[in-house]
Protein backbone atom coordinates (compact mmCIF):
# COMPACT_ATOMS: atom_id res chain seq x y z
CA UNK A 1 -70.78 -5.24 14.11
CA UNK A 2 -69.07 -7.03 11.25
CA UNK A 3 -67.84 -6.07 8.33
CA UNK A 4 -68.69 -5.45 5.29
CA UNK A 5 -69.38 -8.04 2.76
CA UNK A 6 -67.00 -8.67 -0.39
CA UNK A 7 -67.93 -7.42 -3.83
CA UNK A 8 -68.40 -10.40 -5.60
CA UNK A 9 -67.61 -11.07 -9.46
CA UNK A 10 -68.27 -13.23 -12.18
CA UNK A 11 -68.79 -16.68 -10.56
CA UNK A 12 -69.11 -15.73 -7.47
CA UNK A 13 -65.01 -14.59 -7.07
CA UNK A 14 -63.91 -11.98 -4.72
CA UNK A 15 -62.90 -9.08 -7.04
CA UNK A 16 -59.67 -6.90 -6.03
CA UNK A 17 -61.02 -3.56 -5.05
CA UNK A 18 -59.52 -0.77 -7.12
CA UNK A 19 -57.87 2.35 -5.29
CA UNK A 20 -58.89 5.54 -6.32
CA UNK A 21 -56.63 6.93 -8.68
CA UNK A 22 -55.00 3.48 -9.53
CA UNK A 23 -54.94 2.23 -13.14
CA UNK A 24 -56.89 -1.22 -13.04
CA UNK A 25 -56.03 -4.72 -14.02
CA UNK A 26 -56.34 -5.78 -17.24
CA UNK A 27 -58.56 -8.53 -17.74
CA UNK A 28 -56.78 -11.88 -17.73
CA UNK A 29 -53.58 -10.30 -15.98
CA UNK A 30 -52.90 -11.75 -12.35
CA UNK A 31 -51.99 -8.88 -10.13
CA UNK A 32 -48.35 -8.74 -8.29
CA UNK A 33 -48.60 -7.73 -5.02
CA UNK A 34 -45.08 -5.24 -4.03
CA UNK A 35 -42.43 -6.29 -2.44
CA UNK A 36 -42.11 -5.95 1.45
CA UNK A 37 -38.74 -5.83 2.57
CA UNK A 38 -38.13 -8.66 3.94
CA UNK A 39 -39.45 -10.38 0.25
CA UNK A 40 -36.74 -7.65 -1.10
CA UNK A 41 -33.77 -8.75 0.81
CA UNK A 42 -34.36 -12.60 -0.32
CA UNK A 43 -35.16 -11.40 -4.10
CA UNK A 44 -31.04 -10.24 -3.36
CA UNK A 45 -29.71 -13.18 -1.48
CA UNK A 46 -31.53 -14.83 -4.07
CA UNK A 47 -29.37 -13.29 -6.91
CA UNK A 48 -26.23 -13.75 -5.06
CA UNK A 49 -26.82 -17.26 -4.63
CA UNK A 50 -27.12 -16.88 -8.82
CA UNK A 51 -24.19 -18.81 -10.68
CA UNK A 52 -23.26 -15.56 -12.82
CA UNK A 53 -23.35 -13.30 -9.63
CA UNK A 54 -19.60 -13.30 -9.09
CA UNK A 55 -19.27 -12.12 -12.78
CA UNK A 56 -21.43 -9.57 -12.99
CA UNK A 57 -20.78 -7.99 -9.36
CA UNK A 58 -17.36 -7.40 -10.20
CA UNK A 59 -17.82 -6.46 -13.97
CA UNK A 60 -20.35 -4.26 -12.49
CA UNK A 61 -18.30 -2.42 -9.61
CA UNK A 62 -15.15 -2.32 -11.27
CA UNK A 63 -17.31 -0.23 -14.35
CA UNK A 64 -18.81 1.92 -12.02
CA UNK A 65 -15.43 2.50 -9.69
CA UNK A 66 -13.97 3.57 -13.71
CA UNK A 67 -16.27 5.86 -14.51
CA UNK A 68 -15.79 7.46 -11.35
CA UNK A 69 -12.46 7.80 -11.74
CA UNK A 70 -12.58 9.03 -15.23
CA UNK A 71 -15.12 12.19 -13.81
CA UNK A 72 -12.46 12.68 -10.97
CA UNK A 73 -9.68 12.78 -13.51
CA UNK A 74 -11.17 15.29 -16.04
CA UNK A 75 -11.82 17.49 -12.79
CA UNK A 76 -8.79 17.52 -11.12
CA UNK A 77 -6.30 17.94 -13.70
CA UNK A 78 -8.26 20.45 -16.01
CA UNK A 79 -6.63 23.45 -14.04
CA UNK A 80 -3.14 22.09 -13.91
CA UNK A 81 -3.76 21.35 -17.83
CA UNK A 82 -4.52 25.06 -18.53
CA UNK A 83 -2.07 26.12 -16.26
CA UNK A 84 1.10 24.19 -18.57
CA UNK A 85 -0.70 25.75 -21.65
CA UNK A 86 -2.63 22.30 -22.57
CA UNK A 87 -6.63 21.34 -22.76
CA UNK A 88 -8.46 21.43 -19.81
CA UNK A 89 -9.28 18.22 -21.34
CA UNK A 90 -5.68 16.99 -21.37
CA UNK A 91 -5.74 15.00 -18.74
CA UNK A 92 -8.75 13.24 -19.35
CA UNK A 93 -8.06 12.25 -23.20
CA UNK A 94 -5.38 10.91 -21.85
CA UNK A 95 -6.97 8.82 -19.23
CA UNK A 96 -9.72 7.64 -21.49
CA UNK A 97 -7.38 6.42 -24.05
CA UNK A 98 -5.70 4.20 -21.32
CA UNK A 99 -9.19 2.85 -20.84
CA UNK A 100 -9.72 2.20 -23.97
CA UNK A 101 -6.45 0.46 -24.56
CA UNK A 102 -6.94 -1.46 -21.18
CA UNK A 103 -10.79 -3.06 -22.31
CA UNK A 104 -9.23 -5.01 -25.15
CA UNK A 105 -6.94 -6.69 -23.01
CA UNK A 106 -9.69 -6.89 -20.04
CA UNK A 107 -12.55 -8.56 -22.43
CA UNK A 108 -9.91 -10.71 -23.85
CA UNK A 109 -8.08 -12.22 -20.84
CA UNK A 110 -11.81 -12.82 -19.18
CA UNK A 111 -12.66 -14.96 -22.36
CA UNK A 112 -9.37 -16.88 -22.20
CA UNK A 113 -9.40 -20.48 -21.24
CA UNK A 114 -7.50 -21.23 -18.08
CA UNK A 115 -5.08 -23.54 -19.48
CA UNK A 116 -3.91 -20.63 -21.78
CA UNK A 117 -3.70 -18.85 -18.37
CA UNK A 118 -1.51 -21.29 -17.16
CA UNK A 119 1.11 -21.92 -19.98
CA UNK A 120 1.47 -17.74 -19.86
CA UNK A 121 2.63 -17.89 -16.22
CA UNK A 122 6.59 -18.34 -16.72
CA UNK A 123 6.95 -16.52 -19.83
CA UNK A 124 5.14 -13.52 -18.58
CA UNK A 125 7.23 -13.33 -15.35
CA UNK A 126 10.82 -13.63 -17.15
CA UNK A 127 8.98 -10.94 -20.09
CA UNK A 128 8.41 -8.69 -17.10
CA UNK A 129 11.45 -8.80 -15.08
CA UNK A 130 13.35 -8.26 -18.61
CA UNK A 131 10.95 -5.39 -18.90
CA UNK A 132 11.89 -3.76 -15.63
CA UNK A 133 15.87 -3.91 -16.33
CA UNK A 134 14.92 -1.36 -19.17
CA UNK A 135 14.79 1.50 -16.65
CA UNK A 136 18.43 0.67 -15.77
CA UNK A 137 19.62 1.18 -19.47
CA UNK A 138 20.97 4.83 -20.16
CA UNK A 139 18.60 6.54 -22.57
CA UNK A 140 15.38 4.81 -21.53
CA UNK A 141 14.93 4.47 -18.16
CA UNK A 142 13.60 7.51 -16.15
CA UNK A 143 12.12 8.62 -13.25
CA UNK A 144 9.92 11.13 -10.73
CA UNK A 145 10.05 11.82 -7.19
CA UNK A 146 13.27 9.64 -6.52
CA UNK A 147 12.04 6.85 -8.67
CA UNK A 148 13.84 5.39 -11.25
CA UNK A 149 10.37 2.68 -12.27
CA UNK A 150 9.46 4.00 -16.20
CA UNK A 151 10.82 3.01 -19.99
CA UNK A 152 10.86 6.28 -21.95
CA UNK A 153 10.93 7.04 -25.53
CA UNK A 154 9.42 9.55 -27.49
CA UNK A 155 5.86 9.66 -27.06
CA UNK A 156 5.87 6.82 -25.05
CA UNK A 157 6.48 5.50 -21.17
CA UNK A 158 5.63 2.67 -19.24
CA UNK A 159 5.92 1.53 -15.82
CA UNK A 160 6.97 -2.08 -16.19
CA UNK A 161 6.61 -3.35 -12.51
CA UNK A 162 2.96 -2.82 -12.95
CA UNK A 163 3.48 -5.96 -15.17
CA UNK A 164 5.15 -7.77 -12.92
CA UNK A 165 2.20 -7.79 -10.63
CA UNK A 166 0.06 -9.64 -13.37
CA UNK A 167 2.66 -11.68 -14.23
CA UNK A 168 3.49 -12.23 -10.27
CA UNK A 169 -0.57 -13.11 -9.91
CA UNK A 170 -0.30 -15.96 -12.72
CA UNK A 171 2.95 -17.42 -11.79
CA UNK A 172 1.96 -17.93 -7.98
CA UNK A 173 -1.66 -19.39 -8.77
CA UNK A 174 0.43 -21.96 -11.01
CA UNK A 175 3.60 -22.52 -8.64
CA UNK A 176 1.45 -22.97 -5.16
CA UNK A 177 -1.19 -24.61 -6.87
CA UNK A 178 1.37 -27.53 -7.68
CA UNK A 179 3.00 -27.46 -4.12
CA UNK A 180 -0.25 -26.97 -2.31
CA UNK A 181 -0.54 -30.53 -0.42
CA UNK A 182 3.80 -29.59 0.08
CA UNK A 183 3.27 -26.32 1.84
CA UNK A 184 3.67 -27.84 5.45
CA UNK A 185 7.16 -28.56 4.64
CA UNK A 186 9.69 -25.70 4.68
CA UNK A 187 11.82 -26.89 2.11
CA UNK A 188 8.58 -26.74 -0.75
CA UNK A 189 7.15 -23.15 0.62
CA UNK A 190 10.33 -21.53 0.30
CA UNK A 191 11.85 -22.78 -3.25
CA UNK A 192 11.06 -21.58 -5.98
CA UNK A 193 8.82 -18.82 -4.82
CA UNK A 194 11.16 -17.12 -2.29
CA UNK A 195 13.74 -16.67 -4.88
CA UNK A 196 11.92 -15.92 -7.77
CA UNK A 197 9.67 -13.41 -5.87
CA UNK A 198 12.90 -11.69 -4.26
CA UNK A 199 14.35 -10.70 -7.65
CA UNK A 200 11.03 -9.85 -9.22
CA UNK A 201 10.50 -7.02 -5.62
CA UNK A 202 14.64 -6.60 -6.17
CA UNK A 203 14.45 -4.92 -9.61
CA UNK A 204 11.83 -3.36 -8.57
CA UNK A 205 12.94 -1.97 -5.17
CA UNK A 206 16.31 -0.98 -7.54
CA UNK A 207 14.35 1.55 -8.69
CA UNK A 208 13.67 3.10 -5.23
CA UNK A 209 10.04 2.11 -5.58
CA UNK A 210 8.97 0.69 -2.27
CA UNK A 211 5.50 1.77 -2.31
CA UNK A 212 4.75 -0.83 -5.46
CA UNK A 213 7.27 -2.89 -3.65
CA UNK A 214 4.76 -3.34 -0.69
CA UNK A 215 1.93 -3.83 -3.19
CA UNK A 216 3.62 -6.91 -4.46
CA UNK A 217 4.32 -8.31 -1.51
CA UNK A 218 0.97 -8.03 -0.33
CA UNK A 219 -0.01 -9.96 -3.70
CA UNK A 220 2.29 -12.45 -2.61
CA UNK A 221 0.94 -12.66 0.85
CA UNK A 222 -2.60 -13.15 -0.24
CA UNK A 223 -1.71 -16.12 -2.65
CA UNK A 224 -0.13 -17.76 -0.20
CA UNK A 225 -3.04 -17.07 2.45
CA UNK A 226 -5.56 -18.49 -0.27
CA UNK A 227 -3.22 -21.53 -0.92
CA UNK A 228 -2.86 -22.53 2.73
CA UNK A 229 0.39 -21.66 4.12
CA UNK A 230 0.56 -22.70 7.58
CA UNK A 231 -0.15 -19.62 10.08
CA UNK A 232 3.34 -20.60 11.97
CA UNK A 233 5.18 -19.45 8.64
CA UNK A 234 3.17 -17.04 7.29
CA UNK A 235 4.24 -15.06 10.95
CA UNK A 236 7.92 -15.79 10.13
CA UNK A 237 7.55 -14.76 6.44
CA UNK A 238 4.95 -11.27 7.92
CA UNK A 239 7.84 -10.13 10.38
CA UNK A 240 10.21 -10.53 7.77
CA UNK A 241 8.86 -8.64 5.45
CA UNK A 242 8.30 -6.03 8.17
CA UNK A 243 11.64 -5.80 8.85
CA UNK A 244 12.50 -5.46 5.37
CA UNK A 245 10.17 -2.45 4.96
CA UNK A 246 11.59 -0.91 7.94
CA UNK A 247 15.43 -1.39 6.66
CA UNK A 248 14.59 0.10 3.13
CA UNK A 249 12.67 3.43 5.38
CA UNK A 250 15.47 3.86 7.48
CA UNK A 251 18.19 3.24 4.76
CA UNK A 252 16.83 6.44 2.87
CA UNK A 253 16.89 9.79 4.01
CA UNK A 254 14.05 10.82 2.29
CA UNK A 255 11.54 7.51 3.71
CA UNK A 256 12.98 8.36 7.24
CA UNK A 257 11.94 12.21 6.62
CA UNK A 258 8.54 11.10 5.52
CA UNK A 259 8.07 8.49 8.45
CA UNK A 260 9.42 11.40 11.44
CA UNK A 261 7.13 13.79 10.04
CA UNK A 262 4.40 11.93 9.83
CA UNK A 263 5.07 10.13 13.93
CA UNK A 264 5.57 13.99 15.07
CA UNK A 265 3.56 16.23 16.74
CA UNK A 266 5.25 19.57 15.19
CA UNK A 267 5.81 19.12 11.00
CA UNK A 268 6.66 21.81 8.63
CA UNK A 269 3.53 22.41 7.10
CA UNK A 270 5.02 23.98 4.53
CA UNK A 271 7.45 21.21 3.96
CA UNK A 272 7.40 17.40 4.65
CA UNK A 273 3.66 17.42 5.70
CA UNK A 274 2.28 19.94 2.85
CA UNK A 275 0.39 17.45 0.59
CA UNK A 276 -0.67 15.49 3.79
CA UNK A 277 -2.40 18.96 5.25
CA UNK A 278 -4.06 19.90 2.04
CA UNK A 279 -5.26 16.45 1.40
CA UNK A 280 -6.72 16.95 5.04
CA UNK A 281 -8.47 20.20 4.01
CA UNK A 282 -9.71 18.57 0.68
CA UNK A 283 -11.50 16.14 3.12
CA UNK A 284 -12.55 18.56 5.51
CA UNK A 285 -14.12 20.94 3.20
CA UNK A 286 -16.47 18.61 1.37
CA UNK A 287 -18.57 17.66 4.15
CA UNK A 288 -21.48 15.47 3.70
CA UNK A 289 -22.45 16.20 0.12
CA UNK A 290 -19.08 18.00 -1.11
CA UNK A 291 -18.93 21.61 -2.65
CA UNK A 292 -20.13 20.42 -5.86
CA UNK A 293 -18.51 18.30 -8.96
CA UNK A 294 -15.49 21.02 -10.19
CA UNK A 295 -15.72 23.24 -7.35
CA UNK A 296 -12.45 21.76 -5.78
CA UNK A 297 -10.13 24.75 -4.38
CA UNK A 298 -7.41 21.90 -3.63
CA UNK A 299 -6.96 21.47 -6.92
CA UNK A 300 -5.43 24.92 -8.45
CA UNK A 301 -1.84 23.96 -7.42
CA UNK A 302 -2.41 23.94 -3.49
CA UNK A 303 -2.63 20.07 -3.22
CA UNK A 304 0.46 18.32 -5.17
CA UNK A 305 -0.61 15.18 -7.44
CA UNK A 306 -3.96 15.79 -7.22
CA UNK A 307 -5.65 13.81 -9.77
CA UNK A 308 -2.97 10.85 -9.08
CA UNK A 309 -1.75 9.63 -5.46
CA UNK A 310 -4.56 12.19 -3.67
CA UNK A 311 -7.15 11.91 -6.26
CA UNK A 312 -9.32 10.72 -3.08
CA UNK A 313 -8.99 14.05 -1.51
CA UNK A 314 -10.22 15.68 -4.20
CA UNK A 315 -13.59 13.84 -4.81
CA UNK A 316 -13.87 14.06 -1.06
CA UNK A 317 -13.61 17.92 -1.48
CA UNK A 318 -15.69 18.02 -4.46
CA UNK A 319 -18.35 14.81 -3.78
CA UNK A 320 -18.26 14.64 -0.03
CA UNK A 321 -18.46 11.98 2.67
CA UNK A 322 -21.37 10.63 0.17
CA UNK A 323 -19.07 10.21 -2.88
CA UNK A 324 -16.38 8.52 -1.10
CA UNK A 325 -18.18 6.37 0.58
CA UNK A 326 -19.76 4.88 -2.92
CA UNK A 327 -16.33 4.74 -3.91
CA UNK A 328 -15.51 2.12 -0.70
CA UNK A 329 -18.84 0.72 -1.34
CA UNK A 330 -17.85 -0.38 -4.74
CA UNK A 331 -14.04 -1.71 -3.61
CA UNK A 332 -16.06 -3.94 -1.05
CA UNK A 333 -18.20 -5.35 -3.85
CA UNK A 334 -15.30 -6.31 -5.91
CA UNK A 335 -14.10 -8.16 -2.71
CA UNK A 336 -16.84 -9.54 -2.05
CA UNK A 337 -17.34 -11.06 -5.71
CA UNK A 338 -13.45 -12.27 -5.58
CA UNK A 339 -14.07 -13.80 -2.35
CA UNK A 340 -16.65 -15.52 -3.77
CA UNK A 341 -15.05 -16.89 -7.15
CA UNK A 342 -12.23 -18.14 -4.41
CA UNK A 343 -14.99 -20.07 -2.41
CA UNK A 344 -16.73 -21.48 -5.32
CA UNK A 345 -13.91 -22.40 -7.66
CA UNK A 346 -12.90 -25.72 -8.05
CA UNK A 347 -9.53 -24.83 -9.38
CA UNK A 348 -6.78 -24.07 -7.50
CA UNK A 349 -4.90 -22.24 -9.41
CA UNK A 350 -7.84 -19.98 -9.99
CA UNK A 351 -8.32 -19.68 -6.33
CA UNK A 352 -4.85 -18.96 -5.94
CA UNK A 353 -4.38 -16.22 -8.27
CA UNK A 354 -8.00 -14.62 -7.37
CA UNK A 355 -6.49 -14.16 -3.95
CA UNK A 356 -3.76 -12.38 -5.43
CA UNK A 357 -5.52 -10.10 -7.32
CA UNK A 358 -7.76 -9.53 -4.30
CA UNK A 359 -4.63 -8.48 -1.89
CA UNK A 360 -3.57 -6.25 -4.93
CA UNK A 361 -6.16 -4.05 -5.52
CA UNK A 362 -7.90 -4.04 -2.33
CA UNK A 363 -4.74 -3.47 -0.62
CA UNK A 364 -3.02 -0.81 -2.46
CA UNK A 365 -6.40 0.87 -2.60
CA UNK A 366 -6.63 0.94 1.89
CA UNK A 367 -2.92 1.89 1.29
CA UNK A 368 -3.86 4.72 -0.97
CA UNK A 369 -6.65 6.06 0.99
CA UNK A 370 -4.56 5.46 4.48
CA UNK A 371 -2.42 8.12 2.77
CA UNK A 372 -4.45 10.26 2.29
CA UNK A 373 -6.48 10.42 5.48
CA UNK A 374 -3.19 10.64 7.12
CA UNK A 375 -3.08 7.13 8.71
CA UNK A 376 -0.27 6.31 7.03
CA UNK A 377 3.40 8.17 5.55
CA UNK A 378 3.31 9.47 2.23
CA UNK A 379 3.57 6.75 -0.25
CA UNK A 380 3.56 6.77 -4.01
CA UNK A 381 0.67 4.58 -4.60
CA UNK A 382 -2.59 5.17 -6.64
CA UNK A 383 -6.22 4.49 -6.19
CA UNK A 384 -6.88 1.75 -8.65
CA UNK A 385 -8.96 2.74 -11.72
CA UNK A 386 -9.35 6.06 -9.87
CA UNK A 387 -6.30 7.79 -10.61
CA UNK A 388 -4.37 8.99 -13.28
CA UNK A 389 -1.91 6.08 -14.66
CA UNK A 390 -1.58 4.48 -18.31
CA UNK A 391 0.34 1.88 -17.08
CA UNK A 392 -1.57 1.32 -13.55
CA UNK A 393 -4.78 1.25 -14.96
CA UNK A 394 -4.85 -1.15 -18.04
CA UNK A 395 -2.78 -3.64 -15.32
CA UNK A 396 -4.88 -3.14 -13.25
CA UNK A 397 -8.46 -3.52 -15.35
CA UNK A 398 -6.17 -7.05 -17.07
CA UNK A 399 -5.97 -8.50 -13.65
CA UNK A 400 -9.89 -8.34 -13.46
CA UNK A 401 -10.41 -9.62 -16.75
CA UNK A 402 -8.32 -12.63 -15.41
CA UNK A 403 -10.67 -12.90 -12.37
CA UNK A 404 -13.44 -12.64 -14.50
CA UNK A 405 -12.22 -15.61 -16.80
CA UNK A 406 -11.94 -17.58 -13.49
CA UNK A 407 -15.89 -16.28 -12.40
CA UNK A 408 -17.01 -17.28 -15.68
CA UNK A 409 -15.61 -21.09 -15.12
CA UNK A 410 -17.13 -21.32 -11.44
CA UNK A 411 -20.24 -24.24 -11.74
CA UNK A 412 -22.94 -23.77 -13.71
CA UNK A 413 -21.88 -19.78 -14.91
CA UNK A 414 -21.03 -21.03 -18.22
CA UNK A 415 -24.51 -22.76 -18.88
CA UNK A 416 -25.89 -19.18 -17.22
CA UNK A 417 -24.28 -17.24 -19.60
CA UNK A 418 -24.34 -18.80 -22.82
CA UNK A 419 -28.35 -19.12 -21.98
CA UNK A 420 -28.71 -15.57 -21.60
CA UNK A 421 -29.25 -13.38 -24.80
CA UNK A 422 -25.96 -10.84 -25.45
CA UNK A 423 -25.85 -7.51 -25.28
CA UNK A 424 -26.85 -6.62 -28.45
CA UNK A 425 -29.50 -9.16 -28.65
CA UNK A 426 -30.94 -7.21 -25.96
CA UNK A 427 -30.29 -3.82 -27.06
CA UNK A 428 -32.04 -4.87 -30.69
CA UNK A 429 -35.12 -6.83 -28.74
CA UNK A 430 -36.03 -3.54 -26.37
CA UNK A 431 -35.80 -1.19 -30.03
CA UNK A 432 -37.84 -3.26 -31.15
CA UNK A 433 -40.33 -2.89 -28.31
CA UNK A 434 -40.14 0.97 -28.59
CA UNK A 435 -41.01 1.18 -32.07
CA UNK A 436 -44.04 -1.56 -31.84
């Protein structure tokens, strides 16, 4: 028996049969069929493969990932604000004026030219070392927690070694981009940038700061990585550092006390392993969806430094396996758009300093979370643009503007961009729209 014959049109065309319920299609209008998965998956790939995707990926993620930790900061500090006789809102004001301070600097640095870039590279190292020997001056250095790592005045503190990892970032994508066809010689991949990076991790270390310490030279591992050290030093240079980090643990009581506690099998758990066991039970009790956005218990003075070093403990508690898991979702995609201004660049020194940036944030942010999990000894180290931190954060959101300068270079993103209306182009073109 065969089928039915089709319902012809005008002219003797097949018309498109009209579900019931379904709105029909205007006359003239050609009818898009939806997308099937597999049509959906190369709509993506086809996007990544865009000119502009680096840019907007990690403009994109790193908004999102601020947001976040905006939400996570006016949570976890509101009870410890009303609890010193402050706002609940203290703690958040605070944060979002860092922000605010920070996008300046981020939207400016990812408009500036890469030659400007360059000639800032040994000037901003030598301005951030000199900024660093502040906290050794009587009167306005200061410190927390056995660190001696801020400038303090009335009404005003800084961390200056959070500089010298943007200033680090610069110098190296310059330095290594000059010596990159020297590196196989000894001689070139140790001078300058051994001795220049040893006293900018010195005055740092000075301080008794080791967890930004390791951050830095992680920075400096992943510029070197990107500008093709050979694997037969980059061992020599890995166990040394190694063996420095061990030295500095083991030459403090405190680090040693830290490391034990955290390699035994019986810890004081009201002692040495206290923030490490509440950060656990912040985890824990969140489960797959969390106990709801300011339901925390961690964070009414049970779990020290909650909306700082164990922020992530707290939007575990409160957002649950979901919410941190968008929150490693979102690091990826920064590393993933980094990787990709790295492979498409044609400058080295933009490649170069893209890998530093990349070993910085991606690093200290596995360090972070290591921490808190309890994979690793407690270490002073914040989730980038998730905790709390003036100084951290607008660093940290100036060393993506700098990678976003470098994705706005790659080929063809310039032409992409400037042929793409602005922002408030578009904003003015869909008002339009609603009141037509």
């Amino acid at each position: 028996m065969t089928g039915a014959a089709p319902r012809l049109g005008a002219g003797g065309v097949p018309s498109r049969v009209v579900p019931p319920g379904a709105a029909p299609t205007p006359p003239g209008a050609t009818a898009v069929a939806p997308l099937t998965g597999v049509a959906r998956v190369r709509s993506l790939l086809g996007h990544w493969n865009s000119a502009v995707a680096s840019y907007y990926v990690l403009a994109g993620a790193a908004g999102l990932l601020l947001v976040v930790g905006l939400v996570m900061v006016l949570s976890s500090s509101s009870v410890e604000s009303v609890d010193d006789g402050a706002s609940p809102y203290a703690g958040f004001v605070s944060q979002a004026r860092y922000a605010l301070l920070g996008l300046p600097l981020l939207v400016v640095l990812s408009r500036a030219p890469l030659r400007l870039l360059r000639r800032l590279a040994w000037p901003a190292l030598a301005g951030a070392v000199a900024f660093q020997l502040l906290v050794f001056v009587p009167g306005l250095g200061c410190g927390q927690g056995g660190n001696r790592n801020w400038v303090c005045l009335p009404g005003f503190s800084a961390q200056p070694s959070e500089a010298i990892k943007l200033a680090l970032v610069l110098w190296l994508g310059v330095v290594l981009a000059r010596k990159q066809h020297l590196l196989d010689s000894w001689k070139h991949a140790v001078v300058p940038v051994v001795p220049v990076v040893a006293v900018a991790v010195g005055v740092v270390l000075a301080g008794h700061d080791l967890g930004t310490a390791m951050v830095m030279l992680l920075l400096v591992a992943g510029a070197l990585f990107v500008a093709g050290l050979p694997l037969r030093m980059f061992a020599v240079a890995g166990a040394g550092a190694v063996a420095l980090a061990v030295a500095l643990a083991t030459g403090s009581s405190n680090r040693s006390d830290r490391i034990s506690s955290w390699l035994s099998d019986e810890c004081d758990v009201s002692g040495a392993c206290y923030q490490t066991l509440h950060g656990g039970y912040g985890l824990a009790t969140g489960g797959l969806f969390g106990v709801g956005l300011g339901g925390s218990r961690e964070k009414w003075s049970y779990l020290p430094e909650a909306h700082n070093d164990f922020i992530f403990a707290i939007l575990g508690e409160e957002l649950g396996l979901v919410g941190t898991v968008l929150v490693l979702v979102l690091i990826g995609l920064m590393a993933l758009a980094m990787v990709r201004v790295i492979r498409r660049h044609p400058d080295p020194v933009a490649k170069i300093a893209t890998g530093a940036v990349l070993a910085w944030i991606v690093g200290q942010a596995l360090i972070n979370i290591a921490v808190v999990v309890g994979l690793a000894p407690v270490i002073g180290v914040p989730l980038p643009l998730v905790s709390a931190g003036g100084s951290a954060l607008i660093m940290t959101m100036a060393a993506i503007g700098v990678v976003l300068s470098f994705a706005r270079s790659e080929p063809g993103a310039a032409e992409a961009l400037a042929a793409r209306p602005g922002v408030v182009r578009r904003s003015l073109a869909v008002l339009g729209r609603a009141r037509g």
